[in-house]
N, C-alpha and C. Protein backbone atom coordinates (compact mmCIF):
# COMPACT_ATOMS: atom_id res chain seq x y z
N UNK A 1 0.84 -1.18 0.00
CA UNK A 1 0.00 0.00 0.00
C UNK A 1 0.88 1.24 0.00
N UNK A 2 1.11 2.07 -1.08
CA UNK A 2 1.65 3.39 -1.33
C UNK A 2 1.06 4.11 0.00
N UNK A 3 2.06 5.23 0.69
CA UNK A 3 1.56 6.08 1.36
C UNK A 3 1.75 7.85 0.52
N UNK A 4 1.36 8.49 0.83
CA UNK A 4 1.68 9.78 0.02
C UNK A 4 1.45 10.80 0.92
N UNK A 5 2.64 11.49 1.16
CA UNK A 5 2.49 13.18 2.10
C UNK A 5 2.61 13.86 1.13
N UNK A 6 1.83 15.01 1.74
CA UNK A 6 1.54 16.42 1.26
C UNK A 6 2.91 17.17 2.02
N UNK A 7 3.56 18.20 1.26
CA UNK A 7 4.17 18.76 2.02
C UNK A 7 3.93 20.72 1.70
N UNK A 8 3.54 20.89 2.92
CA UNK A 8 2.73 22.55 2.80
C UNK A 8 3.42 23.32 3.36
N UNK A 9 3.41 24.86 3.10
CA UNK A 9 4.36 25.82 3.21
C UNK A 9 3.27 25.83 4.85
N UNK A 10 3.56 25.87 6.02
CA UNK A 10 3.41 26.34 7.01
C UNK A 10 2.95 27.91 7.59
N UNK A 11 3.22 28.81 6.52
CA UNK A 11 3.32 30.35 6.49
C UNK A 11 2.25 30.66 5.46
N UNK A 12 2.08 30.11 4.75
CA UNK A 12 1.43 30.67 3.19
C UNK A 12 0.09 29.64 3.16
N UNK A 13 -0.60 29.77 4.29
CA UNK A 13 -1.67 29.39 3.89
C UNK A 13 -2.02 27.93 3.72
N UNK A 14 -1.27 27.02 4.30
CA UNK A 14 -0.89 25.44 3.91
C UNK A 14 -0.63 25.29 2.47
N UNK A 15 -0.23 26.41 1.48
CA UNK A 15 -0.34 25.76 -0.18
C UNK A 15 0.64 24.51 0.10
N UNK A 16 0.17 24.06 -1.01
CA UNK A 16 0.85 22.68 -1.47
C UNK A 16 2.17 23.18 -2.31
N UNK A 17 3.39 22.68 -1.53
CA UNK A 17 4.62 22.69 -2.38
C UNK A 17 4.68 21.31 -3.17
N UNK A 18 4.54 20.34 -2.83
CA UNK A 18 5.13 19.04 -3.01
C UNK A 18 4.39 17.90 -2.26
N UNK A 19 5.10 16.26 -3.18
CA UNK A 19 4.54 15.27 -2.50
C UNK A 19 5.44 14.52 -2.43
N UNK A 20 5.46 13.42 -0.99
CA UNK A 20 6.49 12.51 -1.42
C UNK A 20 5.52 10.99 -1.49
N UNK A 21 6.14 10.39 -1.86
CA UNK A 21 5.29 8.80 -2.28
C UNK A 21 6.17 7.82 -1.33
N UNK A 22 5.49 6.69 -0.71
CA UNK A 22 6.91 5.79 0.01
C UNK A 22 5.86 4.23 0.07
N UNK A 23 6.62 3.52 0.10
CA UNK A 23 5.41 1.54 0.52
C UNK A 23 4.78 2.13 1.60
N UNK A 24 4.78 2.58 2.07
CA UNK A 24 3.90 2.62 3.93
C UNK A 24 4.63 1.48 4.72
N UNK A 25 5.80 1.51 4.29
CA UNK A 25 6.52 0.32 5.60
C UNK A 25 6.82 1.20 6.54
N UNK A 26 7.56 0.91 7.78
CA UNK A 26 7.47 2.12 8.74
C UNK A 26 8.94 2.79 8.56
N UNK A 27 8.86 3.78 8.55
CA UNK A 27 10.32 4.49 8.12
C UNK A 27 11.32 5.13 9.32
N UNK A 28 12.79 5.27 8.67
CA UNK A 28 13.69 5.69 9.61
C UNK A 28 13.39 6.85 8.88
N UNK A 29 13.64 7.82 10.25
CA UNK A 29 13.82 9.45 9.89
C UNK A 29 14.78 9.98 9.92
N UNK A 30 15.54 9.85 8.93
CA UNK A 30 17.14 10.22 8.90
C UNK A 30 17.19 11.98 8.97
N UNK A 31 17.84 12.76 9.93
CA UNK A 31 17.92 13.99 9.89
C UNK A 31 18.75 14.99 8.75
N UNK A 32 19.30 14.10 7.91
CA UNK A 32 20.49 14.33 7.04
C UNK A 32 19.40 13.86 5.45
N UNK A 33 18.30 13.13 5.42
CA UNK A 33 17.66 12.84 4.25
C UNK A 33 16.41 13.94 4.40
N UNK A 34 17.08 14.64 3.95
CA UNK A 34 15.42 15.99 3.65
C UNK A 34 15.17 16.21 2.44
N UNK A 35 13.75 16.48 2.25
CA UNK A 35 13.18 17.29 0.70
C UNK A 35 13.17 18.83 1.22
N UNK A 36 14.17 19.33 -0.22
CA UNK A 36 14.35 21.37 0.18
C UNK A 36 13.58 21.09 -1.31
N UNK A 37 12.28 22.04 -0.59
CA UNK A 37 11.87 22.82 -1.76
C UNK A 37 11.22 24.33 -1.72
N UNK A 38 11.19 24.99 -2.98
CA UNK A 38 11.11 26.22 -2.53
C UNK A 38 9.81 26.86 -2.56
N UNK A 39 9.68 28.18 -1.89
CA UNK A 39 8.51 28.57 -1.40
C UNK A 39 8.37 30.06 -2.07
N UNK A 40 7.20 30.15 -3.14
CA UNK A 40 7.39 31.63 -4.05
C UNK A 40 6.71 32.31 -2.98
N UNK A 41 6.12 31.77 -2.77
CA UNK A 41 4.80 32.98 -1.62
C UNK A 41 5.80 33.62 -0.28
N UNK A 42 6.33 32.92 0.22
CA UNK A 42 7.10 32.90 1.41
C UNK A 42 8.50 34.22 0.93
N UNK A 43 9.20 34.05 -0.36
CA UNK A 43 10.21 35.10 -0.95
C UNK A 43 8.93 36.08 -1.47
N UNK A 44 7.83 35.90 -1.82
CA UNK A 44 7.31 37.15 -2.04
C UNK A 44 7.01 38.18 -0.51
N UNK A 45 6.14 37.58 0.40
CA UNK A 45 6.25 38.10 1.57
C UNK A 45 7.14 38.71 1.85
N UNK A 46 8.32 38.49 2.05
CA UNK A 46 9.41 38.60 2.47
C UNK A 46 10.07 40.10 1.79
N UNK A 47 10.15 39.99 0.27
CA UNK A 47 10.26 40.75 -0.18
C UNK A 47 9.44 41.99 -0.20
N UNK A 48 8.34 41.77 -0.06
CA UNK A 48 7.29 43.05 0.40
C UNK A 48 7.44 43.81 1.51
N UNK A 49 8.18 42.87 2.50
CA UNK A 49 8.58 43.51 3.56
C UNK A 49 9.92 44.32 3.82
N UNK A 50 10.47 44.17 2.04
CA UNK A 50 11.99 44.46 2.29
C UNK A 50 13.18 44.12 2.09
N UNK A 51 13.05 43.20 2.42
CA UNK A 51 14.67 41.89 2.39
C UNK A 51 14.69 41.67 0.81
N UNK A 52 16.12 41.71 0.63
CA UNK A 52 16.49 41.47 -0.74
C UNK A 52 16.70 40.17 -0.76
N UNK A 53 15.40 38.66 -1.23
CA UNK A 53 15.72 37.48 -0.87
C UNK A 53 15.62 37.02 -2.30
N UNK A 54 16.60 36.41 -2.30
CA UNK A 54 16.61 35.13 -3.14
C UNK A 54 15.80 33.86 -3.47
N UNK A 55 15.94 33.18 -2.58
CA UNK A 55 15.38 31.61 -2.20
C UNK A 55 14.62 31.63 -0.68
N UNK A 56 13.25 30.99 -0.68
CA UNK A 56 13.26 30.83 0.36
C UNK A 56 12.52 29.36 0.21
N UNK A 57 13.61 27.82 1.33
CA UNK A 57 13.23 26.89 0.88
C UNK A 57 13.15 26.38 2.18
N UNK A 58 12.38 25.16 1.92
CA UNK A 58 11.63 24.87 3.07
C UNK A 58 11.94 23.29 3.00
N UNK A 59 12.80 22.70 4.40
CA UNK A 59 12.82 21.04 4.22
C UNK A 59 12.14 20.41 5.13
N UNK A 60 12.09 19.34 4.68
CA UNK A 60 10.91 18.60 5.07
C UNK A 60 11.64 17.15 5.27
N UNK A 61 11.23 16.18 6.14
CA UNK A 61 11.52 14.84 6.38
C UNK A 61 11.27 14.30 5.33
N UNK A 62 11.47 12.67 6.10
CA UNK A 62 10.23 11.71 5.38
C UNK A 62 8.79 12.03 5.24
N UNK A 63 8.39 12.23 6.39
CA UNK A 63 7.41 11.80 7.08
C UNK A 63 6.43 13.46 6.56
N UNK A 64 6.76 14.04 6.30
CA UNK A 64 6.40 15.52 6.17
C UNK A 64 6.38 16.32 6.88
N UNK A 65 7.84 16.35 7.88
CA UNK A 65 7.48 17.34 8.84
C UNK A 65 8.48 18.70 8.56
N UNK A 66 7.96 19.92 8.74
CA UNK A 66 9.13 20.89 8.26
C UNK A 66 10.26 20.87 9.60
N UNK A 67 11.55 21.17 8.90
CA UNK A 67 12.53 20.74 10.19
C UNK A 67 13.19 21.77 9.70
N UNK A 68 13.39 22.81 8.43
CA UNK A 68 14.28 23.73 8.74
C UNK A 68 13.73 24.94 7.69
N UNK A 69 13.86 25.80 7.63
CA UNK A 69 13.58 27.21 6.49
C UNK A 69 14.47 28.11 6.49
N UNK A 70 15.33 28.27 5.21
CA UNK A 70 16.17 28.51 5.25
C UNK A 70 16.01 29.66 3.89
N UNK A 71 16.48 31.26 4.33
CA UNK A 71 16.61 32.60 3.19
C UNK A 71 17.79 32.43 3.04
N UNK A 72 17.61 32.88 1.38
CA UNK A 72 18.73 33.24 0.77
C UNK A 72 18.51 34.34 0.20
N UNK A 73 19.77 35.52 0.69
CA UNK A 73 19.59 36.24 0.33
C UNK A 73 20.80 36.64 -0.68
């Protein structure tokens, strides 16, 4: 049985960035295996407020949990 997470910008409204797909066996959560993906809404904010940003990307576990957010400016 496929499992499938949603992975949502936390800030922007839950949009949907991404999905990951896995068997549904039970998984190790390696702190070093993350999905970075990036967030337009989150560098637009940002930029409205000012900051000259680049990237703003958002990682995520296995499991879909956000564990880090990281600007580039």
């Amino acid at each position: 049985m496929a499992v499938e997470v949603e992975l949502r910008c936390t800030e922007s409204f839950g949009k949907l960035l991404g999905k990951l797909f896995h068997s549904g066996m039970p998984l190790a959560v390696d702190p070093d295996n993350l999905a970075e993906l990036p967030c337009a809404d989150c560098k637009r904010r940002l930029r409205q407020q000012g900051r000259p940003v680049r990237f703003v990307l958002h990682r995520y576990n296995a499991i879909g949990e956000l564990v880090d957010t990281s600007i580039v400016e």
